[in-house]
N, C-alpha and C. Protein backbone atom coordinates (compact mmCIF):
# COMPACT_ATOMS: atom_id res chain seq x y z
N UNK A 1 -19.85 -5.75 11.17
CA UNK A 1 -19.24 -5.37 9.90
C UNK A 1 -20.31 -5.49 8.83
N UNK A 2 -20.75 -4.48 8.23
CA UNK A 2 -21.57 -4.34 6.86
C UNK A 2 -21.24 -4.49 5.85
N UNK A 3 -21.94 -5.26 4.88
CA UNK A 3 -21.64 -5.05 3.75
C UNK A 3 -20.59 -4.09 2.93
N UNK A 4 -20.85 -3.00 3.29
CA UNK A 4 -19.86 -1.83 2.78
C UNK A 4 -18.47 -1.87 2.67
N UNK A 5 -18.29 -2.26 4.35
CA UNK A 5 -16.93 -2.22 4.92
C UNK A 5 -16.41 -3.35 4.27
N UNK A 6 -17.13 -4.41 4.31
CA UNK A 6 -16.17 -5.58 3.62
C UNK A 6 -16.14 -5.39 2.35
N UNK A 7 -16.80 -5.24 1.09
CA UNK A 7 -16.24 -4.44 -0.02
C UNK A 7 -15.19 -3.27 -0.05
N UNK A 8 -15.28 -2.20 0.84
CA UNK A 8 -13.78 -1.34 1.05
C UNK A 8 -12.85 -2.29 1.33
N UNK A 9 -13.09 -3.26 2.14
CA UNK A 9 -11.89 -4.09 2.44
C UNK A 9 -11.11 -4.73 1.13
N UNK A 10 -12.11 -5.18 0.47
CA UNK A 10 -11.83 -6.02 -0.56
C UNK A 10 -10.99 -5.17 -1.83
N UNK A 11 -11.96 -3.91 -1.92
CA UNK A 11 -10.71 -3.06 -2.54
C UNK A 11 -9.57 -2.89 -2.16
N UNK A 12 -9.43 -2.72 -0.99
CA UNK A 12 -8.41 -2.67 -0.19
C UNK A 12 -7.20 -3.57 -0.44
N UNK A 13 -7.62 -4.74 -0.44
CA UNK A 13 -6.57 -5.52 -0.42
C UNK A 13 -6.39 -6.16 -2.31
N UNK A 14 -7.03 -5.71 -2.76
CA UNK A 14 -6.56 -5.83 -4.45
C UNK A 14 -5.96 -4.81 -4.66
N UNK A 15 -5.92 -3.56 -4.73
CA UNK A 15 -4.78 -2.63 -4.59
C UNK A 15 -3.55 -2.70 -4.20
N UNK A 16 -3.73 -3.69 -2.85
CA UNK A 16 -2.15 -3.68 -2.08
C UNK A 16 -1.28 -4.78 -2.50
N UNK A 17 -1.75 -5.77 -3.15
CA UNK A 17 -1.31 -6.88 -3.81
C UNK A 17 -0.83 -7.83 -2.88
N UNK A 18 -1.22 -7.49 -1.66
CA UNK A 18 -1.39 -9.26 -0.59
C UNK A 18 -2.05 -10.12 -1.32
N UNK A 19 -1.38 -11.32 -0.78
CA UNK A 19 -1.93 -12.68 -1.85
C UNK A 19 -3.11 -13.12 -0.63
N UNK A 20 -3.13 -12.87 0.50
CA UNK A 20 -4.01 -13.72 1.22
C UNK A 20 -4.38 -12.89 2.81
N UNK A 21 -5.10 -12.35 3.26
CA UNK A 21 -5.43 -11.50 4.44
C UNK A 21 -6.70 -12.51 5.06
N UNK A 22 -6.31 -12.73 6.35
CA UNK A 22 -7.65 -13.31 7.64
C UNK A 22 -7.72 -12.36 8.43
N UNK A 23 -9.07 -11.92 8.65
CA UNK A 23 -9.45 -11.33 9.71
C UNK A 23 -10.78 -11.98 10.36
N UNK A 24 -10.22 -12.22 12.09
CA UNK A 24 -10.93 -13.01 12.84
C UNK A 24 -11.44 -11.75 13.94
N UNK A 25 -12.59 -11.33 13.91
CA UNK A 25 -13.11 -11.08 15.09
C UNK A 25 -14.63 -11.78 15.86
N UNK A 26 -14.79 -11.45 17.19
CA UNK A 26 -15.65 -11.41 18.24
C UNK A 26 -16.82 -12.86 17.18
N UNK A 27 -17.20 -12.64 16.22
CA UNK A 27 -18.24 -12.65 15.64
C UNK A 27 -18.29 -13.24 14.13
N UNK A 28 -17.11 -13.13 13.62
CA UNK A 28 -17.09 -13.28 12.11
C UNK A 28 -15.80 -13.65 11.86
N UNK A 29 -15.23 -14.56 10.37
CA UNK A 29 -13.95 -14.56 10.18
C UNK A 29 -14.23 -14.47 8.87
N UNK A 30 -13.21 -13.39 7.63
CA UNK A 30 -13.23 -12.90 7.33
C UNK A 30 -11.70 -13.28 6.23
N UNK A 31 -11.80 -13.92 5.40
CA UNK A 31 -10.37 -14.41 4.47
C UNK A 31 -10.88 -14.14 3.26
N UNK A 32 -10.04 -13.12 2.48
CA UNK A 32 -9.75 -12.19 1.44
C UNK A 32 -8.66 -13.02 0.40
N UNK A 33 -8.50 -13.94 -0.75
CA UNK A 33 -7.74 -14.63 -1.23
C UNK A 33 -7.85 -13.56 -2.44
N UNK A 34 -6.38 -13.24 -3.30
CA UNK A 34 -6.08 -12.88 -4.02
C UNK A 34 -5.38 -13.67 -4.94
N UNK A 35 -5.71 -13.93 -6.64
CA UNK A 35 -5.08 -14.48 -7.38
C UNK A 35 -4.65 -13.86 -8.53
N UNK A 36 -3.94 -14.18 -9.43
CA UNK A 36 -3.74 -13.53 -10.79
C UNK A 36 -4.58 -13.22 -11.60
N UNK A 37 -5.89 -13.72 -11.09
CA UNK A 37 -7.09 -13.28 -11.87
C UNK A 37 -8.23 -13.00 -11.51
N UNK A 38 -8.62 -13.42 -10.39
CA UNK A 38 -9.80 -12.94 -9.49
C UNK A 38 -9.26 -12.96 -7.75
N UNK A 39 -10.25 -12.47 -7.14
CA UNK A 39 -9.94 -12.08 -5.82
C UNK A 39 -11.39 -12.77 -5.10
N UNK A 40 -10.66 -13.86 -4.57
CA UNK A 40 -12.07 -14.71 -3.65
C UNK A 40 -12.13 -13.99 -2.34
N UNK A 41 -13.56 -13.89 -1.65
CA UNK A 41 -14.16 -13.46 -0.27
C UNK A 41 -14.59 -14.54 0.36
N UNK A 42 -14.29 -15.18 1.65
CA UNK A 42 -15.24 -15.60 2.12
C UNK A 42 -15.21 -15.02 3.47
N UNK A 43 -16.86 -15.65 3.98
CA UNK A 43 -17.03 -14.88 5.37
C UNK A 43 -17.75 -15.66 5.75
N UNK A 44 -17.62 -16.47 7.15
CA UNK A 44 -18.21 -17.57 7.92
C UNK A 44 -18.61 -16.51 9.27
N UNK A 45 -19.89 -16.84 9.63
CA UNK A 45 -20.34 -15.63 10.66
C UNK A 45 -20.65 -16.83 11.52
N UNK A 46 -20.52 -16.31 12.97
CA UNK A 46 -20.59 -17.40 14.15
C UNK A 46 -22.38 -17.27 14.73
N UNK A 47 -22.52 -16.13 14.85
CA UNK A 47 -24.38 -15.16 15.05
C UNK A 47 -24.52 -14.74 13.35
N UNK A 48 -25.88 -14.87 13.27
CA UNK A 48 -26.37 -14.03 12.26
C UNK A 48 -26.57 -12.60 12.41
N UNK A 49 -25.97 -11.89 11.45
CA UNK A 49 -25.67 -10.44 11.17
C UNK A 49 -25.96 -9.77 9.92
N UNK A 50 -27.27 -9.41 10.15
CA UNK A 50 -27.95 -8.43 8.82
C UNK A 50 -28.38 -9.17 7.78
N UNK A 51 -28.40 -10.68 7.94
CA UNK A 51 -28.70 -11.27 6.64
C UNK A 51 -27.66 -12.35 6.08
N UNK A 52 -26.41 -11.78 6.63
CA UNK A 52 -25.20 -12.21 5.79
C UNK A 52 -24.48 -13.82 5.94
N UNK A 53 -24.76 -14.68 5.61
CA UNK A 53 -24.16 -15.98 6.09
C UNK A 53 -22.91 -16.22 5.26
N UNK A 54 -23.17 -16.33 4.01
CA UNK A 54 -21.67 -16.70 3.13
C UNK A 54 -21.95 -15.93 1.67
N UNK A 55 -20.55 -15.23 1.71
CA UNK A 55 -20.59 -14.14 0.14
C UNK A 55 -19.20 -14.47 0.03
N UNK A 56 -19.20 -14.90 -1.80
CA UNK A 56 -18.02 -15.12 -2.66
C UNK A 56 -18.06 -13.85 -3.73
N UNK A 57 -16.99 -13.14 -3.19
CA UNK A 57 -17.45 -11.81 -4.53
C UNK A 57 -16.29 -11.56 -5.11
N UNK A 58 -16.16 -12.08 -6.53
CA UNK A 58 -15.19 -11.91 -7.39
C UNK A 58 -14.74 -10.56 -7.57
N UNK A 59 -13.77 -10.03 -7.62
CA UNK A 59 -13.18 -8.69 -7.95
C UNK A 59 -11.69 -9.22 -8.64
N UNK A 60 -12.27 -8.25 -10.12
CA UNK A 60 -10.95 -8.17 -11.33
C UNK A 60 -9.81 -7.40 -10.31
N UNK A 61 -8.49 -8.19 -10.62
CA UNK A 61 -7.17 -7.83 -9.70
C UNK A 61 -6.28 -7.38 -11.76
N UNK A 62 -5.48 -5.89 -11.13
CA UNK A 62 -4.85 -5.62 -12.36
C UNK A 62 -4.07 -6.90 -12.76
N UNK A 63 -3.75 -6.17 -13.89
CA UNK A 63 -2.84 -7.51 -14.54
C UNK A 63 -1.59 -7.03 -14.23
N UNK A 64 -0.82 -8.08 -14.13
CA UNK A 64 0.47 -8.19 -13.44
C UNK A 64 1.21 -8.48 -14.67
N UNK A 65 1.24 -8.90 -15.94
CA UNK A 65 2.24 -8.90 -17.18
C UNK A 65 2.63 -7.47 -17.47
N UNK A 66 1.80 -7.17 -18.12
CA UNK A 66 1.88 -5.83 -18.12
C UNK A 66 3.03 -5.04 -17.56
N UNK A 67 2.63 -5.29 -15.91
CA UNK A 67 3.56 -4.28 -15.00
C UNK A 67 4.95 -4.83 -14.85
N UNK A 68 5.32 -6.52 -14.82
CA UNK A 68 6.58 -6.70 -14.55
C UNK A 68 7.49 -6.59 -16.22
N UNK A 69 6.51 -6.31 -17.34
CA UNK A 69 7.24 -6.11 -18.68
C UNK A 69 7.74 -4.36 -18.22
N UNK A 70 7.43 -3.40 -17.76
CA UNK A 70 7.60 -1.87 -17.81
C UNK A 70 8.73 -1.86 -16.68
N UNK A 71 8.76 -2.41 -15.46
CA UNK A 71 9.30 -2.94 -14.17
C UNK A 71 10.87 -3.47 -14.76
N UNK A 72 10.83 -4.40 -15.41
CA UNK A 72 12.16 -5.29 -15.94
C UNK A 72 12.87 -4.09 -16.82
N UNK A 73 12.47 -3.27 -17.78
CA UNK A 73 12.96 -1.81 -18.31
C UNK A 73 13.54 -1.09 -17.39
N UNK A 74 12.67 -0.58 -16.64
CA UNK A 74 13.07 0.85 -15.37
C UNK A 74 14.30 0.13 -14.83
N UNK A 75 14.63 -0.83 -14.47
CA UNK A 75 15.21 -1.43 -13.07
C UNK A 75 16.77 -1.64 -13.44
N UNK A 76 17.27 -1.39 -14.76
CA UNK A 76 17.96 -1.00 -15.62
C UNK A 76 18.92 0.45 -15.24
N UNK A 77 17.95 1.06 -15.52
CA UNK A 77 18.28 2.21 -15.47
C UNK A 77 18.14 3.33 -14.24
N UNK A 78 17.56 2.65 -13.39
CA UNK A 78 17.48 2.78 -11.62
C UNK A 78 17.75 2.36 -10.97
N UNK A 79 19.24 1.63 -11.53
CA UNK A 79 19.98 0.89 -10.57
C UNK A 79 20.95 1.70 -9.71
N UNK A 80 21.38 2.91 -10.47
CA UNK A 80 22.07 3.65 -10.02
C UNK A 80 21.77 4.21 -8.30
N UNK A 81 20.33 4.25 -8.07
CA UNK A 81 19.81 4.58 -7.41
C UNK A 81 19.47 4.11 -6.02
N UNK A 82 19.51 4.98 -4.70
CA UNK A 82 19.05 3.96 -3.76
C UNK A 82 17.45 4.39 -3.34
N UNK A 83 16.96 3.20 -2.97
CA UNK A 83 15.47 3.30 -2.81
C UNK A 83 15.52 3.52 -0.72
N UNK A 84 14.06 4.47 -0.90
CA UNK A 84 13.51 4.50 0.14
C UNK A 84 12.19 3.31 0.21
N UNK A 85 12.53 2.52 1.36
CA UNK A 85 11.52 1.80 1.15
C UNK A 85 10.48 1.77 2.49
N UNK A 86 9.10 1.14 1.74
CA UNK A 86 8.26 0.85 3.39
C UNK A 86 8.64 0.41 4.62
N UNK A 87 9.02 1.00 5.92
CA UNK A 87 8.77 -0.04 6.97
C UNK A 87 7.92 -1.13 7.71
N UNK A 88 6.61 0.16 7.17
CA UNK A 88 5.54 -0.93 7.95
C UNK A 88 4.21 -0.63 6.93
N UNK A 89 3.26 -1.56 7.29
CA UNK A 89 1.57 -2.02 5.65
C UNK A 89 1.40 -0.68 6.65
N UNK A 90 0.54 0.24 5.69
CA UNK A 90 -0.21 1.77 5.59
C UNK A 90 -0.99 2.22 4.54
N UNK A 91 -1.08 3.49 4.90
CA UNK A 91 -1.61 3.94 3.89
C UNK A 91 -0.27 5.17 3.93
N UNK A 92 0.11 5.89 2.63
CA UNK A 92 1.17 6.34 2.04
C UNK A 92 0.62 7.67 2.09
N UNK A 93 1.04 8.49 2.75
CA UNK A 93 0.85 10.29 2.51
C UNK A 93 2.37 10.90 2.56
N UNK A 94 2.00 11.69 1.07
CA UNK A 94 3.31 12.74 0.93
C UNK A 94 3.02 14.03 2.06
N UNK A 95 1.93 13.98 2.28
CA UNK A 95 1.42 15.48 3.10
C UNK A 95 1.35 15.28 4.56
N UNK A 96 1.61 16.09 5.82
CA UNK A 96 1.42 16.15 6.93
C UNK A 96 -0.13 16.50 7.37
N UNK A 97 -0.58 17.56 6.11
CA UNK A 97 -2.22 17.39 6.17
C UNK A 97 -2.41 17.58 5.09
N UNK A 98 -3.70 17.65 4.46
CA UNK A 98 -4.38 17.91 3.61
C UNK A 98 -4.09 19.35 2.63
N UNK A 99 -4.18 20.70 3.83
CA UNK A 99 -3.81 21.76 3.44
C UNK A 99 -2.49 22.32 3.33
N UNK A 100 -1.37 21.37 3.98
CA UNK A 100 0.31 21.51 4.07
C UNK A 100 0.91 21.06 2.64
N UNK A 101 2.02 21.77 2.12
CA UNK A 101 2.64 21.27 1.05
C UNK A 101 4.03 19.65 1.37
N UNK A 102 3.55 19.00 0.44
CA UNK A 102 4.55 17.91 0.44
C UNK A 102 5.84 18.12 1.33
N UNK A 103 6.25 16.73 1.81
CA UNK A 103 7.30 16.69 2.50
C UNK A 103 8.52 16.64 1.47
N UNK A 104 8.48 15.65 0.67
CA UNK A 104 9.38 16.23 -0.46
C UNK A 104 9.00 16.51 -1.44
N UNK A 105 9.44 16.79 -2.95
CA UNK A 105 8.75 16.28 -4.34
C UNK A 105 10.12 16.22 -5.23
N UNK A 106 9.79 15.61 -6.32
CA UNK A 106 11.02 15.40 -6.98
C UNK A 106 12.23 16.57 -7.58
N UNK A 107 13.30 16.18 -6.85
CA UNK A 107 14.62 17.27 -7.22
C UNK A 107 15.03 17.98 -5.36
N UNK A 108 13.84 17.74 -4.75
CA UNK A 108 14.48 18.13 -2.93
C UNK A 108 15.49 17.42 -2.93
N UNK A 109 16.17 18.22 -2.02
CA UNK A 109 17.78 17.10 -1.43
C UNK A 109 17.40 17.15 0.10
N UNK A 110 17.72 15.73 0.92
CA UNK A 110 17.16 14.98 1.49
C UNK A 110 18.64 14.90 2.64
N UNK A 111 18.59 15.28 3.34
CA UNK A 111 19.70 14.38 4.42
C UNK A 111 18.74 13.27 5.88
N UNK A 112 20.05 12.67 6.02
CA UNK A 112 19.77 11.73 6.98
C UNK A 112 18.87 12.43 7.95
N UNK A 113 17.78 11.41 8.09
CA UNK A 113 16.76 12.27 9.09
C UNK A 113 15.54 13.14 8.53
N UNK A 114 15.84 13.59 7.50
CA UNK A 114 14.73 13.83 7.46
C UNK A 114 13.16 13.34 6.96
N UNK A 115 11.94 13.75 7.30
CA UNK A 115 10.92 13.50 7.31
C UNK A 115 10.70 13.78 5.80
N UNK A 116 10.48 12.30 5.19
CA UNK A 116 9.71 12.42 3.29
C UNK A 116 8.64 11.97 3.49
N UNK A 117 7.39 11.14 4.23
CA UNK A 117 6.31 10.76 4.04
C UNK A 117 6.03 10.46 5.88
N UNK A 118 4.42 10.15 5.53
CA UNK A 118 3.90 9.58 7.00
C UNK A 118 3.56 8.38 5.91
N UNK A 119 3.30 7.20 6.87
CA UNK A 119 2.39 6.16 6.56
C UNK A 119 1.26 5.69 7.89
N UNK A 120 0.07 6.03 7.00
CA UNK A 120 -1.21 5.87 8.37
C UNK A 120 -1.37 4.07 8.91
N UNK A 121 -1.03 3.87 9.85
CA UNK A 121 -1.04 2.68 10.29
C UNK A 121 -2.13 2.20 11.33
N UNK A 122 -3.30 1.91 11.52
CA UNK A 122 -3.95 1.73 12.58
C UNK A 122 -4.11 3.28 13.41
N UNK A 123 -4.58 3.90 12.84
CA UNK A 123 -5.16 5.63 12.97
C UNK A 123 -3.83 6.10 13.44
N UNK A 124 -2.61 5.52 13.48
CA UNK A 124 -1.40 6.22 14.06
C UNK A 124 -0.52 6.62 12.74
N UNK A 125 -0.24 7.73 12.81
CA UNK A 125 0.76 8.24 11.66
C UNK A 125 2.08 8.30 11.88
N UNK A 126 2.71 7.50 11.08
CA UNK A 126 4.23 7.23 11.86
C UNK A 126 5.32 8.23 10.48
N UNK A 127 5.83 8.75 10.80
CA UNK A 127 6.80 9.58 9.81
C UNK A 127 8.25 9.11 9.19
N UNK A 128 8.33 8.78 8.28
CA UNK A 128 9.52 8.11 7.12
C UNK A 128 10.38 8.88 7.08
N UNK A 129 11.44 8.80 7.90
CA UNK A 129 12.57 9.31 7.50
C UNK A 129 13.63 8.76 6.90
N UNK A 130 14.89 9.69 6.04
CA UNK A 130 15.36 9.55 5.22
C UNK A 130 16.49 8.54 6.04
N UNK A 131 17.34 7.82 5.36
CA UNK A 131 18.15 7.27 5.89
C UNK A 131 19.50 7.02 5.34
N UNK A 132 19.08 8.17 4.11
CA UNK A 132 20.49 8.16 3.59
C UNK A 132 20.27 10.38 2.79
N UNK A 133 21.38 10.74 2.39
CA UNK A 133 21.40 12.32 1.98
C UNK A 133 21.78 11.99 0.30
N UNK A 134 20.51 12.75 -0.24
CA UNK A 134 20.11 13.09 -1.59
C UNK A 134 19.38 13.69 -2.46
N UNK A 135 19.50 13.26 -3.42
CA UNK A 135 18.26 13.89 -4.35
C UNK A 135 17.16 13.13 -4.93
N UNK A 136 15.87 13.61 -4.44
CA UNK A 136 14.68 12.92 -4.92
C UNK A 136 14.45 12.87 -6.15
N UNK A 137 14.88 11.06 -6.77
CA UNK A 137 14.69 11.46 -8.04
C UNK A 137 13.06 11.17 -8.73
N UNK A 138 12.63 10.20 -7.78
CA UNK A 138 11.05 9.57 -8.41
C UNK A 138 10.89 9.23 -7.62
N UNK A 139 9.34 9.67 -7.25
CA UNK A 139 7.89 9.27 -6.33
C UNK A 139 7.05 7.86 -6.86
N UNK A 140 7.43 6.79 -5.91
CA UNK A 140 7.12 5.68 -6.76
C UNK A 140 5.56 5.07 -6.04
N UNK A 141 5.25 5.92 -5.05
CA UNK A 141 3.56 5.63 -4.83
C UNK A 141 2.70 6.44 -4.82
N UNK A 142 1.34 6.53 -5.25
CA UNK A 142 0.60 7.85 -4.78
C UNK A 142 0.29 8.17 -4.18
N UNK A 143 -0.06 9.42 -3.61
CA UNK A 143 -0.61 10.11 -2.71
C UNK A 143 -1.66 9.43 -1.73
N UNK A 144 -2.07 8.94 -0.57
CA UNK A 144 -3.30 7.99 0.00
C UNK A 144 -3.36 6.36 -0.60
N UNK A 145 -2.48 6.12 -1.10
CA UNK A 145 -2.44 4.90 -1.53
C UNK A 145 -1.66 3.93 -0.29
N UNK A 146 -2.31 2.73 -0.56
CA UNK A 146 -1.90 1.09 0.47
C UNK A 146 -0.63 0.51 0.09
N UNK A 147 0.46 0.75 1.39
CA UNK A 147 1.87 0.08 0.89
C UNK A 147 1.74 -0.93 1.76
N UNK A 148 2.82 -1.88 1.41
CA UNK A 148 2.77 -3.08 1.75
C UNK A 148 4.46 -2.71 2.69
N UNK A 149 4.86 -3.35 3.71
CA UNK A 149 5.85 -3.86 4.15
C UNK A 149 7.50 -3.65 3.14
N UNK A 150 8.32 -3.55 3.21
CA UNK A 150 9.20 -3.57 2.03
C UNK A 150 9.09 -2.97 0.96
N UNK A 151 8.24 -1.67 0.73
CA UNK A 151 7.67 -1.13 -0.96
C UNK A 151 8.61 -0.18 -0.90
N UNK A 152 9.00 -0.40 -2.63
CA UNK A 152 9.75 0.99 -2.53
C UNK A 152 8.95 2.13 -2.54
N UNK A 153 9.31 3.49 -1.96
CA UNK A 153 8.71 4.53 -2.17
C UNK A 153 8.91 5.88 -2.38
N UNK A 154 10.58 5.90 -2.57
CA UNK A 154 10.91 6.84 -3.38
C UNK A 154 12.48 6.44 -4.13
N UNK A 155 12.97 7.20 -5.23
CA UNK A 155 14.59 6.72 -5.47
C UNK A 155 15.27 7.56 -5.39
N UNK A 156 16.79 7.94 -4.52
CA UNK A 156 17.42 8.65 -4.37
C UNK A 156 18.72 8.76 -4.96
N UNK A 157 19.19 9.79 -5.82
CA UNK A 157 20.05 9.70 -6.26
C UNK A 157 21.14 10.13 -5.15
N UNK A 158 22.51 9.56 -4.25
CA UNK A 158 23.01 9.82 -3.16
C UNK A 158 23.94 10.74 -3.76
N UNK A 159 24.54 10.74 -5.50
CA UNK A 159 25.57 11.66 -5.41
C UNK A 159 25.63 13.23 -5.06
């Protein structure tokens, strides 16, 4: 693992808002701590690899006031609503490919079963289907973006 990869990682997991990720392989272990204000790295290597023995690399994590002041508003007024949420940590695609148009976008009506997103899981793309019949009212992640377990990711109006 290079340098590189463990910085993608590190973005990685300040985006997704895990508080704490270990990764142990063959060779290296690898714990990613996330706080309300910085994001600690460490990396204990068992062989020496490229140089690298121990790196602490601070990375600014958004601010979280902010978002639960805008969050406590919406939640109000989207109560009406039922949410589609994550099954499983991914990465979030509205698209089947790149060059295909969206599976839904806001105002589709949706029945049971059908296919609104993939989420890329370990190079496997698993497909989100609907689990209830409606209308898409709001797209609540972006396009290639890191969901977590339980995220909402779209709101359906069922009437």
């Amino acid at each position: 693992m290079d340098i590189k990869e463990i910085q993608n990682l590190i973005k990685f997991v300040a985006k997704s808002g895990a508080s704490e990720v270990k990764l142990e392989m063959e060779d290296i272990k690898l714990t990613i701590k996330t706080g309300s204000e910085k994001t600690e790295t460490t990396i204990v290597q068992a062989a020496p690899m490229q140089g690298l023995q121990q790196v602490a690399a601070p990375v600014q994590a958004a601010p979280v006031a902010e978002a639960t002041a805008a969050s406590t508003s919406e939640v109000s007024e989207d109560s009406k609503y039922v949410t589609i949420k994550s099954p499983i940590i991914g990465t979030f695609y509205r698209k089947p490919a790149p060059d295909k148009p969206s599976f839904v976008e806001v105002g589709s009506e949706v029945a049971v079963g059908d296919t609104v997103c993939v989420i890329e899981a370990m190079k496997l793309f698993n497909e989100i289907e609907s689990e209830i019949s409606g209308k898409i009212v709001k797209v609540l992640v972006d396009d290639s973006s890191p969901v977590e377990f339980d995220q909402p990711l779209f709101l359906v109006d069922p009437s």
